[in-house]
C-alpha atoms as a PDB file:
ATOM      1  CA  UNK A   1      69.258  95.037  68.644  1.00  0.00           C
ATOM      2  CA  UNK A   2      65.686  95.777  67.985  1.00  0.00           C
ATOM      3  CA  UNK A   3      64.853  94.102  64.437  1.00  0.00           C
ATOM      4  CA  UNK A   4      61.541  94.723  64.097  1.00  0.00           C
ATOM      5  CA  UNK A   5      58.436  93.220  62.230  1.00  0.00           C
ATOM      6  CA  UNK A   6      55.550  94.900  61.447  1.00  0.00           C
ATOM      7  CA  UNK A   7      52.008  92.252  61.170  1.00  0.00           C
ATOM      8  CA  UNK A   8      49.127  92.537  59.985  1.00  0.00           C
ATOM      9  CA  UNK A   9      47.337  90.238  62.497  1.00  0.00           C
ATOM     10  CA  UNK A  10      47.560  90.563  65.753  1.00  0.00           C
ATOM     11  CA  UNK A  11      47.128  87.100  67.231  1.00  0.00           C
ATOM     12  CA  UNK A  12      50.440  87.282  65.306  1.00  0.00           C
ATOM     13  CA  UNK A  13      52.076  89.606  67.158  1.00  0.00           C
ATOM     14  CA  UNK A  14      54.746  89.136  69.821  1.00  0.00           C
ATOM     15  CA  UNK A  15      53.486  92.955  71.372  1.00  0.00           C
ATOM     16  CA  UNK A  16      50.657  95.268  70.666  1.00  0.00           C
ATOM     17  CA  UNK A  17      51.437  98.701  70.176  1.00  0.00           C
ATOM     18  CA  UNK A  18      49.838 102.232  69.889  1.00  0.00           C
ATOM     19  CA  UNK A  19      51.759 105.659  68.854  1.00  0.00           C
ATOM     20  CA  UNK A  20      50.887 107.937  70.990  1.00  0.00           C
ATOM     21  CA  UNK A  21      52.027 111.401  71.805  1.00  0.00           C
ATOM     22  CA  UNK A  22      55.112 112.017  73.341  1.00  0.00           C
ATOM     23  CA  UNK A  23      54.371 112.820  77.157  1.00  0.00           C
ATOM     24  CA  UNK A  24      52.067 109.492  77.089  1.00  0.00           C
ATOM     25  CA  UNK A  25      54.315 107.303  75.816  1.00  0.00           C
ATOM     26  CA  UNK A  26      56.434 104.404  77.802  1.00  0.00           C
ATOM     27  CA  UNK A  27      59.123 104.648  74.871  1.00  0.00           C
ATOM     28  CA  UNK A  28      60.530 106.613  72.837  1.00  0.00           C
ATOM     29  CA  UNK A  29      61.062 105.048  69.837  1.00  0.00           C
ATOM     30  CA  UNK A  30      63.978 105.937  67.120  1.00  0.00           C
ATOM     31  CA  UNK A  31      64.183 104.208  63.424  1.00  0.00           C
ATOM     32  CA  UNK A  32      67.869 103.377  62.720  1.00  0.00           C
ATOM     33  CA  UNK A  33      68.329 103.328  59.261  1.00  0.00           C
ATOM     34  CA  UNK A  34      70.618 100.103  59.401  1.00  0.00           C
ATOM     35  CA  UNK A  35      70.599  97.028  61.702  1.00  0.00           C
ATOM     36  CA  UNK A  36      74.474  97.805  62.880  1.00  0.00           C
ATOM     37  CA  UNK A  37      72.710 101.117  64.339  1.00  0.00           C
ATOM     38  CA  UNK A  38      69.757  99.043  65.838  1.00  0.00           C
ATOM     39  CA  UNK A  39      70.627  98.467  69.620  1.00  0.00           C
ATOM     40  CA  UNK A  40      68.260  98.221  72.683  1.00  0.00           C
ATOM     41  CA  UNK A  41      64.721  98.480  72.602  1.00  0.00           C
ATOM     42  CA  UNK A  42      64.269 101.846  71.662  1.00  0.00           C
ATOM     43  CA  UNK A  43      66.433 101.657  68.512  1.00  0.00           C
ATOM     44  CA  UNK A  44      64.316  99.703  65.895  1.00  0.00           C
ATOM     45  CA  UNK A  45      65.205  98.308  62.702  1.00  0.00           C
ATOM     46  CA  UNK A  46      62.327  97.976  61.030  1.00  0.00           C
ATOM     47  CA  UNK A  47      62.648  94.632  58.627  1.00  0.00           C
ATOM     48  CA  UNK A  48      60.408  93.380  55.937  1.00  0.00           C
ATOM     49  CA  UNK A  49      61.121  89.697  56.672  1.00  0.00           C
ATOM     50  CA  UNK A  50      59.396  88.358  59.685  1.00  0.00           C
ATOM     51  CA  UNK A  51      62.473  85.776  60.028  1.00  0.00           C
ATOM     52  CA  UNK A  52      65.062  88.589  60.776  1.00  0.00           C
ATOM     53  CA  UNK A  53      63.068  89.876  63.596  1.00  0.00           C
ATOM     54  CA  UNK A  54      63.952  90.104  67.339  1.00  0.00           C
ATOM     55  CA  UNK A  55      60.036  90.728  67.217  1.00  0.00           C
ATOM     56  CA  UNK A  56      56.461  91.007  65.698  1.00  0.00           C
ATOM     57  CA  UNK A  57      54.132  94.299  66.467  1.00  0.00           C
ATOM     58  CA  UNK A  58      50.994  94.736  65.608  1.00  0.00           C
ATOM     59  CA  UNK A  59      49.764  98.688  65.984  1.00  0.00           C
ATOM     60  CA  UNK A  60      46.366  99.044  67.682  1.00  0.00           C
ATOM     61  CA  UNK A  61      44.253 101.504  69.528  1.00  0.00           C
ATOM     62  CA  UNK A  62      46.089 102.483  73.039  1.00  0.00           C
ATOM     63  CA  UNK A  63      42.741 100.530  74.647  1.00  0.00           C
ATOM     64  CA  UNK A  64      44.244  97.724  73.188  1.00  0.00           C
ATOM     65  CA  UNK A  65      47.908  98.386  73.151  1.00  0.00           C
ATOM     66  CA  UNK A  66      50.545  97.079  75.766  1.00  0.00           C
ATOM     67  CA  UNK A  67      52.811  99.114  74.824  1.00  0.00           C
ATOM     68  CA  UNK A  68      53.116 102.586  73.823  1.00  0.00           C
ATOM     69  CA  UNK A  69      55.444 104.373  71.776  1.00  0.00           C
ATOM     70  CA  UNK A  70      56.039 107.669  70.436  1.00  0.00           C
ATOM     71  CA  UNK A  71      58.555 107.707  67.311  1.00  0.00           C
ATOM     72  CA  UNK A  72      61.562 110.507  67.746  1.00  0.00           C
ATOM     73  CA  UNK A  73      64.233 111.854  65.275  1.00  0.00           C
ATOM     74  CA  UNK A  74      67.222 111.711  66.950  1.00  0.00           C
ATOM     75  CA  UNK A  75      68.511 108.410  68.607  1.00  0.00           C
ATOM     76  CA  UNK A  76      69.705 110.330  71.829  1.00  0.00           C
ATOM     77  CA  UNK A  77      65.799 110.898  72.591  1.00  0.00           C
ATOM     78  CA  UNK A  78      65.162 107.399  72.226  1.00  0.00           C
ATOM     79  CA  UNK A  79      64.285 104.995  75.444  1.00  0.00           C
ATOM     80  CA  UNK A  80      62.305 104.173  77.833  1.00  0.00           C
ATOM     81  CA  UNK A  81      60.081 107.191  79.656  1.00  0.00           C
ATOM     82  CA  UNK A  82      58.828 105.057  82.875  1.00  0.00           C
ATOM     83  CA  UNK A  83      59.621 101.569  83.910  1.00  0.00           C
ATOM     84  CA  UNK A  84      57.818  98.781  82.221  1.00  0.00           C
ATOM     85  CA  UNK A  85      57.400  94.861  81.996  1.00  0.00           C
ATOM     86  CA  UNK A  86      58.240  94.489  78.335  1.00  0.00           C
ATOM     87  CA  UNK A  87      61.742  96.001  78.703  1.00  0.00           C
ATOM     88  CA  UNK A  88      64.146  93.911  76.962  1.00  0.00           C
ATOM     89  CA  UNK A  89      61.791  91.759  75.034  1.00  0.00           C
ATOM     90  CA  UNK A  90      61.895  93.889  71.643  1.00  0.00           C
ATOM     91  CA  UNK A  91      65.856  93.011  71.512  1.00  0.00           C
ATOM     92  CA  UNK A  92      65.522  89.286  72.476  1.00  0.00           C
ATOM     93  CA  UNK A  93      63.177  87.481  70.647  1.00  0.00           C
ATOM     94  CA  UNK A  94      60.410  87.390  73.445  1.00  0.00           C
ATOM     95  CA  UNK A  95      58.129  89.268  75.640  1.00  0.00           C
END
């Protein structure tokens, strides 16, 4: 599951990300509104306490980003839109 916390400081932060539109993005991104309906990388939780998170983010410029995501509404838009090298790492605690 995809527990995600958002930092302020990006030497912080376990991946950089930018939103970006849709057709650019490497994942599609859906906000579950509880962490039972968090799964995978593309479902995020997003939690206020940095100790419950499978990860850290920090939202930058795409020149800076490794990632990027655009958010959807409906969980069965969410995932990933290309292959990429940070698959699995929002989920479990690494990248």
């Amino acid at each position: 599951m995809a527990r995600i916390y958002q930092t302020n400081n990006m030497g912080e932060a376990d991946v950089r990300v930018a939103i970006v539109p849709r057709g650019n993005a490497d994942l599609l991104v859906h906000r579950a509104t509880s962490w039972g309906l968090a799964h995978g990388d593309a479902q995020w939780f997003i939690t206020r306490e940095r100790q419950d998170a499978t990860a850290s983010v920090y939202f930058t410029s795409p020149g800076f980003a490794q990632l990027s995501i655009s958010f959807v509404d409906h969980a069965s838009e969410a995932g990933w839109t290309r292959p990429h090298r940070l698959k699995g790492c929002l989920s479990h605690n690494g990248s």
